[in-house]
PDB file of N, CA and C in Angstrom:
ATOM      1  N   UNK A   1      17.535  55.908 -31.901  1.00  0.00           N
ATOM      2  CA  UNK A   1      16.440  55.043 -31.522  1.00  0.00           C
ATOM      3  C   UNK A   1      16.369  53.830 -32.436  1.00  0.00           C
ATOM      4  N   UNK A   2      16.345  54.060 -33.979  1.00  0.00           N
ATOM      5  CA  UNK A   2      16.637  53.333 -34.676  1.00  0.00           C
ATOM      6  C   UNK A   2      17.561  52.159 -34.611  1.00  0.00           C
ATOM      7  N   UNK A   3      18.997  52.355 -34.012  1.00  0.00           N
ATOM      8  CA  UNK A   3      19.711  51.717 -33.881  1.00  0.00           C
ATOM      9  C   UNK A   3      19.695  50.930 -32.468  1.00  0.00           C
ATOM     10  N   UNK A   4      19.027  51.238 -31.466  1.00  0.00           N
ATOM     11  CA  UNK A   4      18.888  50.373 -30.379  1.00  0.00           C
ATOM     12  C   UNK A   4      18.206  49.327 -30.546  1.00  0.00           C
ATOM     13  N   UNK A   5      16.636  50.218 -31.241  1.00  0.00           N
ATOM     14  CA  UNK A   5      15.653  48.902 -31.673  1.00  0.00           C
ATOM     15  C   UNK A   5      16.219  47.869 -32.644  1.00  0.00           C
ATOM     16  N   UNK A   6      17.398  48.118 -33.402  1.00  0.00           N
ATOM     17  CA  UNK A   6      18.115  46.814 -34.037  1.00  0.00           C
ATOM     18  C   UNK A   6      18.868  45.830 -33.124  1.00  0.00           C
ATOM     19  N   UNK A   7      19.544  46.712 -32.306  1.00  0.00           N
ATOM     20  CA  UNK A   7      20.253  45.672 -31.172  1.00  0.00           C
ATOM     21  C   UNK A   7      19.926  45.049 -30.587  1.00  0.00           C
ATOM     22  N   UNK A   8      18.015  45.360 -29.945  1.00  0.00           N
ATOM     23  CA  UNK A   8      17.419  44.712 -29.269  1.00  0.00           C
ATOM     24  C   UNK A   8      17.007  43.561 -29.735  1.00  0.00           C
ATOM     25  N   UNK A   9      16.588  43.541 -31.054  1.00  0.00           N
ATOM     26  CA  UNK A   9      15.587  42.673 -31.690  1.00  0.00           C
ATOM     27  C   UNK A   9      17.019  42.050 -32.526  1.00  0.00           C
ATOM     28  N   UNK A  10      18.320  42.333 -32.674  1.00  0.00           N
ATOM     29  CA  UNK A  10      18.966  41.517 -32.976  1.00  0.00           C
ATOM     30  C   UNK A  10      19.317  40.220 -32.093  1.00  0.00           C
ATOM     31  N   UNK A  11      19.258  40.971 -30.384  1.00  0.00           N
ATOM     32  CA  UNK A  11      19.530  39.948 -29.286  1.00  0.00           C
ATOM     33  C   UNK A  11      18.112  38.808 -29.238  1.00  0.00           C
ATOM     34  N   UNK A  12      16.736  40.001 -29.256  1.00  0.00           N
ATOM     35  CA  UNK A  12      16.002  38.469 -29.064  1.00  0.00           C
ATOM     36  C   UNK A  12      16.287  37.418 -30.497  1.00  0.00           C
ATOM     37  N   UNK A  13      16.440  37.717 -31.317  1.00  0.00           N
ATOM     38  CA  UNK A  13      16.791  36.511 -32.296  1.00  0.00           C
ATOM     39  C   UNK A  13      17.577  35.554 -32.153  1.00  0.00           C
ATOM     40  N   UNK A  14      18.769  36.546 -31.598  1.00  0.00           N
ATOM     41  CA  UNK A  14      20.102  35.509 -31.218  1.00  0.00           C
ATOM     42  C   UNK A  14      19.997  34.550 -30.143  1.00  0.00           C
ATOM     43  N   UNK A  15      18.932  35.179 -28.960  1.00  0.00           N
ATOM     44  CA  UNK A  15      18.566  34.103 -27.794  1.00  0.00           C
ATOM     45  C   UNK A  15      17.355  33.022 -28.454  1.00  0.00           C
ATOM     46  N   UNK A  16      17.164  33.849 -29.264  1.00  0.00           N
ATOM     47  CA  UNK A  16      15.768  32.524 -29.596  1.00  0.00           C
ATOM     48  C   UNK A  16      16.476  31.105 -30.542  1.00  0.00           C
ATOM     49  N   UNK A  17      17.353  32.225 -31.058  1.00  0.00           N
ATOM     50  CA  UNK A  17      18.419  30.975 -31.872  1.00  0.00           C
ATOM     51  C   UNK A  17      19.205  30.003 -30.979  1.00  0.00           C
ATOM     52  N   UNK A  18      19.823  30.534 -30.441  1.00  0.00           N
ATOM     53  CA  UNK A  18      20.233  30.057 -29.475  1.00  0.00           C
ATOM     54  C   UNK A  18      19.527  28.677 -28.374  1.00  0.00           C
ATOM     55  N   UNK A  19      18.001  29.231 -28.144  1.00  0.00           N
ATOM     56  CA  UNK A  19      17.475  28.509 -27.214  1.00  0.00           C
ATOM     57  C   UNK A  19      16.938  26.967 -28.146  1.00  0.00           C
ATOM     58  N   UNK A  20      16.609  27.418 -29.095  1.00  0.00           N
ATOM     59  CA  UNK A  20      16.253  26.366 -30.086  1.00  0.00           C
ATOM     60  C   UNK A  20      17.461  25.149 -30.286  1.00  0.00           C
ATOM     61  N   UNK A  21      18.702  26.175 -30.819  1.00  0.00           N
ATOM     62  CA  UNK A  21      19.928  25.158 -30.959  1.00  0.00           C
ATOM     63  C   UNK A  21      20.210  24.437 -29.759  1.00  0.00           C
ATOM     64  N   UNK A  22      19.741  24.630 -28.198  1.00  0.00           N
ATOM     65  CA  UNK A  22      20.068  24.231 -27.228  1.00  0.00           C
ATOM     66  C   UNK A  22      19.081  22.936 -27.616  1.00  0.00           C
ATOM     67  N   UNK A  23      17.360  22.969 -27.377  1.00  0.00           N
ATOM     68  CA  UNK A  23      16.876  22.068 -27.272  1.00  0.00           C
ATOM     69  C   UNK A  23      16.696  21.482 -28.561  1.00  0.00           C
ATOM     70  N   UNK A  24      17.781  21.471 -29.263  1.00  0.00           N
ATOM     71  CA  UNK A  24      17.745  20.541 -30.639  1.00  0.00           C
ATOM     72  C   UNK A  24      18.498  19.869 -30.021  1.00  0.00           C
ATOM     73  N   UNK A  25      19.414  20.157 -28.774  1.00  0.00           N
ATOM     74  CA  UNK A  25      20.402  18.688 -28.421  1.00  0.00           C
ATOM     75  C   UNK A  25      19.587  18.075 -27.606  1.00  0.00           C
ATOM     76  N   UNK A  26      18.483  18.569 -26.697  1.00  0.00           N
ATOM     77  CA  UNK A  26      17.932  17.786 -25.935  1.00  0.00           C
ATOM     78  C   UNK A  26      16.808  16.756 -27.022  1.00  0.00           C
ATOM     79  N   UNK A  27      17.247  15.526 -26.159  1.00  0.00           N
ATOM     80  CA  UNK A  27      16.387  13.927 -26.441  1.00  0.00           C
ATOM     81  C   UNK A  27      15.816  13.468 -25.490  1.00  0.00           C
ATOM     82  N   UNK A  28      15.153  12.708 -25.259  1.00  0.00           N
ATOM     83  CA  UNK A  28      15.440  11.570 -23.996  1.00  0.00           C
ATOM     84  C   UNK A  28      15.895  10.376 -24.682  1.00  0.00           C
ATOM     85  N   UNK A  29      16.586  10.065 -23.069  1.00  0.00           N
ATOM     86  CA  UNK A  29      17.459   9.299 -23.853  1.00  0.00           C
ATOM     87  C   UNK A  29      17.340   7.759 -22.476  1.00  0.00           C
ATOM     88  N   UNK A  30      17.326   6.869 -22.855  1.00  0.00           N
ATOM     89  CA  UNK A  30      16.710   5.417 -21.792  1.00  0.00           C
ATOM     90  C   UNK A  30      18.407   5.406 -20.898  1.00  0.00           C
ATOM     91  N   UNK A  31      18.109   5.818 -19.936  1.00  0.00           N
ATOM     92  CA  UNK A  31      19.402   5.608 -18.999  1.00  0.00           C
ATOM     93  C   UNK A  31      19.234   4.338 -18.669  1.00  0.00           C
ATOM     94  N   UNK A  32      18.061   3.874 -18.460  1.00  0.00           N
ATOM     95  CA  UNK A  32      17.986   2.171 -18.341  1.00  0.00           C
ATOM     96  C   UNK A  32      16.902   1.821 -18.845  1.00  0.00           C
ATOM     97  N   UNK A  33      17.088   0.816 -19.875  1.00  0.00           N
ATOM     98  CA  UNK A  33      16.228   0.959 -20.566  1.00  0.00           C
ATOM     99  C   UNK A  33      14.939  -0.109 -19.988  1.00  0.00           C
ATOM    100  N   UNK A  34      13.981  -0.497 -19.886  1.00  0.00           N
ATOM    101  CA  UNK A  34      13.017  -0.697 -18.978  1.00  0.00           C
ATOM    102  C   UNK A  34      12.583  -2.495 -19.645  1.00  0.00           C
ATOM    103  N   UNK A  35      13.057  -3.402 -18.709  1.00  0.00           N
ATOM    104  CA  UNK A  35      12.966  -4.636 -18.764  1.00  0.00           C
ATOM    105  C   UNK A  35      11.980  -5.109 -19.435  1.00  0.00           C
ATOM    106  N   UNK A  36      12.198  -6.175 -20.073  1.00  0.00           N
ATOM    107  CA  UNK A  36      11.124  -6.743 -21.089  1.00  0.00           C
ATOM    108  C   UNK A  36      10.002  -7.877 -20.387  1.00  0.00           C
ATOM    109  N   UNK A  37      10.917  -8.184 -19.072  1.00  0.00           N
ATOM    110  CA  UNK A  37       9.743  -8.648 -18.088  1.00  0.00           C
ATOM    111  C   UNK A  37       8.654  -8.063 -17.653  1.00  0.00           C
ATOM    112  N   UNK A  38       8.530  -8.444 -15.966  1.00  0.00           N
ATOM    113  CA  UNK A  38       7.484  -7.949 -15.190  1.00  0.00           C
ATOM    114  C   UNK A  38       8.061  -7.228 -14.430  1.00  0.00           C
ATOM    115  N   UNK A  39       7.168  -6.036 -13.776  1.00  0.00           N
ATOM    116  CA  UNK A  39       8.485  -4.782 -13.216  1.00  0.00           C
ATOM    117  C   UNK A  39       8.801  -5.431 -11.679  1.00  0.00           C
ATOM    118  N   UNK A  40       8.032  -6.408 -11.434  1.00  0.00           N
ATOM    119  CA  UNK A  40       8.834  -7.511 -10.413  1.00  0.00           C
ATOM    120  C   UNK A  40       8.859  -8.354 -10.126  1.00  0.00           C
ATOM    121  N   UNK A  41       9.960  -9.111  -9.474  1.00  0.00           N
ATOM    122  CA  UNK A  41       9.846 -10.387  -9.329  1.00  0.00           C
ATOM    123  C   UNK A  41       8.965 -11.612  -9.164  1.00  0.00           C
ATOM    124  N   UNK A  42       8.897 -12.154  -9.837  1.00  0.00           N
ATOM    125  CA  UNK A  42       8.054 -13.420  -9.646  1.00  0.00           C
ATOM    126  C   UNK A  42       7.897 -14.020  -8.298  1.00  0.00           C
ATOM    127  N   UNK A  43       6.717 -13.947  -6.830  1.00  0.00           N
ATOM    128  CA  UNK A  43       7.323 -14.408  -5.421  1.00  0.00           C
ATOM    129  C   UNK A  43       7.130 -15.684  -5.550  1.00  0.00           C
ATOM    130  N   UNK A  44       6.070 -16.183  -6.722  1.00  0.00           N
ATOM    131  CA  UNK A  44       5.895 -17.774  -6.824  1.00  0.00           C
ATOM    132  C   UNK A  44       7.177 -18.421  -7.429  1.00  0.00           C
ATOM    133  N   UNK A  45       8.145 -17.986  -8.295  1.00  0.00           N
ATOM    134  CA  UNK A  45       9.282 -18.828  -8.414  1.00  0.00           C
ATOM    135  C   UNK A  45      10.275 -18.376  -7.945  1.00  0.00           C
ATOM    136  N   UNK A  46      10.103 -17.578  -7.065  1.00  0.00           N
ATOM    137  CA  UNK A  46      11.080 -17.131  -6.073  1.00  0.00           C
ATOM    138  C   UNK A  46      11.290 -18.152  -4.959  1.00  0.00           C
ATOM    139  N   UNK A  47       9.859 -18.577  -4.369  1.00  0.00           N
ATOM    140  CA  UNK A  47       9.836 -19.255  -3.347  1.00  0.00           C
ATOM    141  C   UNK A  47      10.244 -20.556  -4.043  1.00  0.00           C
ATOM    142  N   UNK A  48       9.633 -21.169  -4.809  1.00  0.00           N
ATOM    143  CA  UNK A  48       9.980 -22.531  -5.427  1.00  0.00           C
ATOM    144  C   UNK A  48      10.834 -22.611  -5.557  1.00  0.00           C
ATOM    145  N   UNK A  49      12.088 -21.852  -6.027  1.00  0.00           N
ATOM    146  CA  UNK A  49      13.511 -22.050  -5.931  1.00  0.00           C
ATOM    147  C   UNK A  49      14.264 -21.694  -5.160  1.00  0.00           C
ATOM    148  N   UNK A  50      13.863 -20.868  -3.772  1.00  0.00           N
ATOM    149  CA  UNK A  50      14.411 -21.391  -2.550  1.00  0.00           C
ATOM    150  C   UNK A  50      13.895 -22.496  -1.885  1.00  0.00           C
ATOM    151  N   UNK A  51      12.965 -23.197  -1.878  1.00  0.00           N
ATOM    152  CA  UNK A  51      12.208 -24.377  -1.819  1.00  0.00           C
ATOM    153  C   UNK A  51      13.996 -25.350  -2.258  1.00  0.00           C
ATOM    154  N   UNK A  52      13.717 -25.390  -3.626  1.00  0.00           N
ATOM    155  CA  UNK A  52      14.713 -26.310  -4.263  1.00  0.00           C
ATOM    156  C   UNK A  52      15.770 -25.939  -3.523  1.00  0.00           C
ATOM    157  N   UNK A  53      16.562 -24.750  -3.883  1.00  0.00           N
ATOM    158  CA  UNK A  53      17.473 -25.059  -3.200  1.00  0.00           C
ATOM    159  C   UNK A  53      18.002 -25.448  -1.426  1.00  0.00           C
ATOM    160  N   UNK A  54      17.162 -25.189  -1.017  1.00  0.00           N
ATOM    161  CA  UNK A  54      17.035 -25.863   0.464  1.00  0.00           C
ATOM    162  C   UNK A  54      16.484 -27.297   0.584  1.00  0.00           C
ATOM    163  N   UNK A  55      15.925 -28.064  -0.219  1.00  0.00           N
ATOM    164  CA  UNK A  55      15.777 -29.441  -0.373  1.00  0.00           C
ATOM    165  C   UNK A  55      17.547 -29.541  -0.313  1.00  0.00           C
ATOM    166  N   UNK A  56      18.327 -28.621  -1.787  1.00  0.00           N
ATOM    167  CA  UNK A  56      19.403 -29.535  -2.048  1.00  0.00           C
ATOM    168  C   UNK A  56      20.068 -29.444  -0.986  1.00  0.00           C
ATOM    169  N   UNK A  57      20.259 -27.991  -0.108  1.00  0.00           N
ATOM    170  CA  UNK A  57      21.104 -28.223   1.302  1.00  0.00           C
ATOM    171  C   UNK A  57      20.837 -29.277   2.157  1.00  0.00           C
ATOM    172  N   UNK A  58      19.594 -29.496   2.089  1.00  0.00           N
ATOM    173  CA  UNK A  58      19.429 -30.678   3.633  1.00  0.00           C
ATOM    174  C   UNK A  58      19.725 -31.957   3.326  1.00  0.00           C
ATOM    175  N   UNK A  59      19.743 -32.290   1.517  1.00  0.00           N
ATOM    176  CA  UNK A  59      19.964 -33.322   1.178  1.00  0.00           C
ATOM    177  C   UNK A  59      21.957 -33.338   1.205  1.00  0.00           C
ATOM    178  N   UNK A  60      22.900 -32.848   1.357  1.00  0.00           N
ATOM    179  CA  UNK A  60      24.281 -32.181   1.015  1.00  0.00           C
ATOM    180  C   UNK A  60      24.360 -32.543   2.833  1.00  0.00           C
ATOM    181  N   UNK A  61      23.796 -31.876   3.136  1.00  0.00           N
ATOM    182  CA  UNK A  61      24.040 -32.064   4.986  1.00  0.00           C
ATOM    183  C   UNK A  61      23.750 -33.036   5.588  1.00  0.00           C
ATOM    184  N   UNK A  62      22.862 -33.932   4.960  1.00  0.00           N
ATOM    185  CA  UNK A  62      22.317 -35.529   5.228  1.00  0.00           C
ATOM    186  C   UNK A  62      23.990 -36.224   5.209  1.00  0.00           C
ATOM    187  N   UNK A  63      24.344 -36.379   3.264  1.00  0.00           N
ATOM    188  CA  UNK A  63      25.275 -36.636   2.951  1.00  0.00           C
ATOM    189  C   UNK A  63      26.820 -36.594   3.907  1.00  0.00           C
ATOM    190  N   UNK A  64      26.872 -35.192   4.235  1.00  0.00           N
ATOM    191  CA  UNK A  64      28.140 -34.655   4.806  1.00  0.00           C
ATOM    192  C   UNK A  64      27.970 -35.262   6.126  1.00  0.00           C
ATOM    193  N   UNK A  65      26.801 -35.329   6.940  1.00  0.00           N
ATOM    194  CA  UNK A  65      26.793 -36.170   8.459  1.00  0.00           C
ATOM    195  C   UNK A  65      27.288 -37.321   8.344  1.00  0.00           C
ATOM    196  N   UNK A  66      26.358 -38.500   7.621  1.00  0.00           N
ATOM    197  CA  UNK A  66      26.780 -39.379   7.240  1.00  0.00           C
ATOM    198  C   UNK A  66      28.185 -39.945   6.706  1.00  0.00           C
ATOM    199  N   UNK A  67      28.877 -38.819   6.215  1.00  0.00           N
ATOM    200  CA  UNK A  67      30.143 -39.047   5.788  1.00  0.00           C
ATOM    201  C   UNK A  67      31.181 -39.155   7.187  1.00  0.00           C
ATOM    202  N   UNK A  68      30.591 -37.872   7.930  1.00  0.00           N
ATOM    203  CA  UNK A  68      31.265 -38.228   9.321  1.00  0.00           C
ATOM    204  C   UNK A  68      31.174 -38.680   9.920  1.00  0.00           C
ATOM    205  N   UNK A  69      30.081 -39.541  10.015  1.00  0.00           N
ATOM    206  CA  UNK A  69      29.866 -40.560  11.241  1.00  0.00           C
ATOM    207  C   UNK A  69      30.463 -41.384  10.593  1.00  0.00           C
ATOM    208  N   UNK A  70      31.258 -42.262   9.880  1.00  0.00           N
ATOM    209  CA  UNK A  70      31.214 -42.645   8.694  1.00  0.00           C
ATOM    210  C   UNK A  70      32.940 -42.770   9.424  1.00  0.00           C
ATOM    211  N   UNK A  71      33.125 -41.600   8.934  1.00  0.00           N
ATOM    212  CA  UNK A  71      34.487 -41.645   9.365  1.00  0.00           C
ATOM    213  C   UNK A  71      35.111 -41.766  10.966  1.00  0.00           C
ATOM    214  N   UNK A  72      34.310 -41.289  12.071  1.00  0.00           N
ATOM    215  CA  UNK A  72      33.935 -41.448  13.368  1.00  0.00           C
ATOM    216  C   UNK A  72      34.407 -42.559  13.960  1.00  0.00           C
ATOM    217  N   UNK A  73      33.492 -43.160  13.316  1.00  0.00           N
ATOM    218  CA  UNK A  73      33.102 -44.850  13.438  1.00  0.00           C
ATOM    219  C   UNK A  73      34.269 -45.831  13.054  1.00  0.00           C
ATOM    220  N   UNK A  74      35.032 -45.162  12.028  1.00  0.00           N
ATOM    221  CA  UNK A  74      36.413 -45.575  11.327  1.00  0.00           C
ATOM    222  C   UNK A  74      37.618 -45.316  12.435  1.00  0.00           C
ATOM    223  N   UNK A  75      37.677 -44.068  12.872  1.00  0.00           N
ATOM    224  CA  UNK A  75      38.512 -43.919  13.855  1.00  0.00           C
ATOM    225  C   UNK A  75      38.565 -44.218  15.489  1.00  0.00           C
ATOM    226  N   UNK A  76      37.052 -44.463  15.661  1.00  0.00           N
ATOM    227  CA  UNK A  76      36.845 -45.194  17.305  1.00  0.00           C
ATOM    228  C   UNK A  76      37.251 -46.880  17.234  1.00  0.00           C
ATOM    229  N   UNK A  77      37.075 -47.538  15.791  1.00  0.00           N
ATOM    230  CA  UNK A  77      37.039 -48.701  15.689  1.00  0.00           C
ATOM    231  C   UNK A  77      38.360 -49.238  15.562  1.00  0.00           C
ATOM    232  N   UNK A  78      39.145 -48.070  15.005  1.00  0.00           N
ATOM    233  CA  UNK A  78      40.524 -48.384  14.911  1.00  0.00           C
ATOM    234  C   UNK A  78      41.361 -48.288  16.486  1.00  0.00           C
ATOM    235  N   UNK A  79      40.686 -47.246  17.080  1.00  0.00           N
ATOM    236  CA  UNK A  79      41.492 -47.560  18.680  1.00  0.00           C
ATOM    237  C   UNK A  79      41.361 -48.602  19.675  1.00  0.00           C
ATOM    238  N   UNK A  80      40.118 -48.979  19.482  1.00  0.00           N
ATOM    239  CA  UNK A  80      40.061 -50.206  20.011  1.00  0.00           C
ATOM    240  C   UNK A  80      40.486 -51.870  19.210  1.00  0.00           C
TER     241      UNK A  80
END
């Protein structure tokens, strides 16, 4: 009897040792670590800079028409 009750109480030690040494490895640990901003996007300079950049397209497509009529005008003038 003697000797069981050692085996027993040798195992819970060894699991308690055990369970401890386990959560001595557990940490948390930042898988991502959490932005120093705002947790979202800004929609006011979101929009303002699709704003801008669609000014710059229509201003680029102004340009690029103009370039072809441009050139159009170069090649109808030359056939006649």
């Amino acid at each position: 009897m003697r000797k069981s009750n050692r085996v027993r109480w040798t195992m819970v030690v060894a699991g308690n040792v055990l369970a401890v040494c386990m959560l001595g490895f557990f940490r948390t640990t930042t898988a991502a670590p959490p932005s120093s901003g705002e947790p979202f996007a800004n929609s006011v300079e979101q929009r303002a800079e699709i704003i801008k950049q669609l000014q710059e397209m229509n201003s680029q497509l102004k340009e690029q028409n103009s370039l072809i009529r441009g050139a159009l005008k170069a090649l109808v003038g030359d056939k006649n």
